[in-house]
C-alpha atoms as a PDB file:
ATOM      1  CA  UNK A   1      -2.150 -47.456 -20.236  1.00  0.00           C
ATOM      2  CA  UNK A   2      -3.586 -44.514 -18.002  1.00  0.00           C
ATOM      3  CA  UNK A   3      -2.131 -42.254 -15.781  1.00  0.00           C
ATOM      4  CA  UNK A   4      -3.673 -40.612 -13.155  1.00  0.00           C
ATOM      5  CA  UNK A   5      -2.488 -36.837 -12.705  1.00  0.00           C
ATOM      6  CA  UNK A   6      -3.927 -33.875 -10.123  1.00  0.00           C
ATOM      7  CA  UNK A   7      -4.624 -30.902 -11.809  1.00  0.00           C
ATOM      8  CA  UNK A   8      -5.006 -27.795  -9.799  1.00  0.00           C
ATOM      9  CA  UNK A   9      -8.045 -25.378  -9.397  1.00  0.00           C
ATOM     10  CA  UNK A  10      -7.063 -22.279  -9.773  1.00  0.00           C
ATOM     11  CA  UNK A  11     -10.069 -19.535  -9.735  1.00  0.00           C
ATOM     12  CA  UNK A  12      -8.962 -16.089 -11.365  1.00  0.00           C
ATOM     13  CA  UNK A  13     -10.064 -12.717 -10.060  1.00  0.00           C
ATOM     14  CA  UNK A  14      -8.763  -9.620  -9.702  1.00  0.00           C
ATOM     15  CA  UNK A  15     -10.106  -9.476  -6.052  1.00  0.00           C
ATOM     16  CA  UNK A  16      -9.251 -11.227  -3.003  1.00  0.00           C
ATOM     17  CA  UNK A  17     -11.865 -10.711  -0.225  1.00  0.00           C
ATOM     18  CA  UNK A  18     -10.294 -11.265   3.408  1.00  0.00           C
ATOM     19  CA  UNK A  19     -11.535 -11.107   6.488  1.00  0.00           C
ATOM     20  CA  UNK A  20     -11.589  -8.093   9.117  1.00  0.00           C
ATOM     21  CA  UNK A  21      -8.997  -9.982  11.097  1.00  0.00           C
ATOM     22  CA  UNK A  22      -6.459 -10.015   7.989  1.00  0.00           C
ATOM     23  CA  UNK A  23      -5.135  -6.327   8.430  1.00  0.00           C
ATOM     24  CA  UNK A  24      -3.859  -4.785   5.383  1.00  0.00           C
ATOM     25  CA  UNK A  25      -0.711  -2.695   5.189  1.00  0.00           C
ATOM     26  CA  UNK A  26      -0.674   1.128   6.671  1.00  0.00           C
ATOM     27  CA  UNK A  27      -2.191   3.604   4.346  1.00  0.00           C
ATOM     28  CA  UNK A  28      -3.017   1.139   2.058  1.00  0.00           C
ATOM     29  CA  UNK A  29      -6.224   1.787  -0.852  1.00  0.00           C
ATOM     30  CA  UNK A  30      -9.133  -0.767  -0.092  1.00  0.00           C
ATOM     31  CA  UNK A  31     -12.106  -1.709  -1.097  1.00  0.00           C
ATOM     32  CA  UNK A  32     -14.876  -2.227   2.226  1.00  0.00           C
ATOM     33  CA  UNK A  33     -17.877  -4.779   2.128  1.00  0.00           C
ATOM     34  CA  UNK A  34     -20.072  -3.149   4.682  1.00  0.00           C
ATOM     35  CA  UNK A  35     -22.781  -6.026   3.894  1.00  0.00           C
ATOM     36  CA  UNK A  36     -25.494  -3.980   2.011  1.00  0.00           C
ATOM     37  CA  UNK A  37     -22.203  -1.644  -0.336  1.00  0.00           C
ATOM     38  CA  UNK A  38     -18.930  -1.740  -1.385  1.00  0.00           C
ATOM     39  CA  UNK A  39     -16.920   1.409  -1.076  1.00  0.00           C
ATOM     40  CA  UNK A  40     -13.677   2.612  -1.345  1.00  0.00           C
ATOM     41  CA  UNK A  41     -11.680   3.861   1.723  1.00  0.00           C
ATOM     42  CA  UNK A  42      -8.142   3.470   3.030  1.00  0.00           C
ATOM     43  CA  UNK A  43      -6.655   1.449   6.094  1.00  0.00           C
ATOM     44  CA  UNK A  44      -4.944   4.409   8.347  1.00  0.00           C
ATOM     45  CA  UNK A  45      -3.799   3.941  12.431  1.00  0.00           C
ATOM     46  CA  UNK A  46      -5.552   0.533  12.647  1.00  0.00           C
ATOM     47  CA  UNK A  47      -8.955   1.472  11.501  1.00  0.00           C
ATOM     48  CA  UNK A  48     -10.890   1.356   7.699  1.00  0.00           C
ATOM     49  CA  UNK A  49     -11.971   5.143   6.965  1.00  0.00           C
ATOM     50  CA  UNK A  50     -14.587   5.509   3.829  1.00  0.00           C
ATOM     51  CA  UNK A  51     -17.069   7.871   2.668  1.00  0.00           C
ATOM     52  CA  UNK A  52     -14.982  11.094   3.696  1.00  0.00           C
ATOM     53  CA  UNK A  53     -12.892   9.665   6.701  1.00  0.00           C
ATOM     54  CA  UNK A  54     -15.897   8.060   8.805  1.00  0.00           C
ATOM     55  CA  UNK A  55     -14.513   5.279  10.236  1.00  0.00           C
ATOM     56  CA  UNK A  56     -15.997   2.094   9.092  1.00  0.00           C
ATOM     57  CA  UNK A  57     -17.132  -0.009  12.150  1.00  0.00           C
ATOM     58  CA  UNK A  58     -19.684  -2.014   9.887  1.00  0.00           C
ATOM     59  CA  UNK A  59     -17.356  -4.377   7.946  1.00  0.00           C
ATOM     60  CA  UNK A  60     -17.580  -8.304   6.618  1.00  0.00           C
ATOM     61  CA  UNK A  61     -14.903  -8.284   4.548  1.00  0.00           C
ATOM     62  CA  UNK A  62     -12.348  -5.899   2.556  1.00  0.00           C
ATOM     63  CA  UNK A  63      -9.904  -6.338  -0.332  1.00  0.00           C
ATOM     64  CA  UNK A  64      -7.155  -4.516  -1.327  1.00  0.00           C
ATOM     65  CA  UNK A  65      -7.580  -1.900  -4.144  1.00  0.00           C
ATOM     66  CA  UNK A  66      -7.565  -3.860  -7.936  1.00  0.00           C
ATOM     67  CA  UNK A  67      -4.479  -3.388 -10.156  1.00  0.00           C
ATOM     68  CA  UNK A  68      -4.937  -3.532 -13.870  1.00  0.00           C
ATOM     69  CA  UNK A  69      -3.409  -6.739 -15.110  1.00  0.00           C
ATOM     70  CA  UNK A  70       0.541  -5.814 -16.909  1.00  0.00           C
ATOM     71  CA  UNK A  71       0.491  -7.708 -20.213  1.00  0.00           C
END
């Protein structure tokens, strides 16, 4: 006899890319897909600073900065 189960896809990374209407927390570390680089920056007032506090109007997506994995 069979039984028929649902096993869930789960897809591992240590990223999770969101879009530019997800806002992350204030001053919060962030990694910035501008479409042609990823950079680092911070989200500060409502905006995404980078590359020595320019504000970064050319964004697709950002993700907030990775954490080692604890063991």
């Amino acid at each position: 006899m069979y039984i028929d189960i649902n096993v869930p896809v789960i897809r591992w990374s240590m990223l999770e890319w969101r879009s530019k209407r997800d806002k992350p927390r204030e001053n919060t570390r962030v990694l910035i897909d501008t479409g042609a680089d990823v950079v680092g920056g911070r989200y500060l007032s409502g905006n995404f600073y980078s590359n020595g506090w320019q504000v970064c109007t050319e964004l697709t997506q950002w993700a907030e900065w990775p954490k080692a994995p604890r063991p």
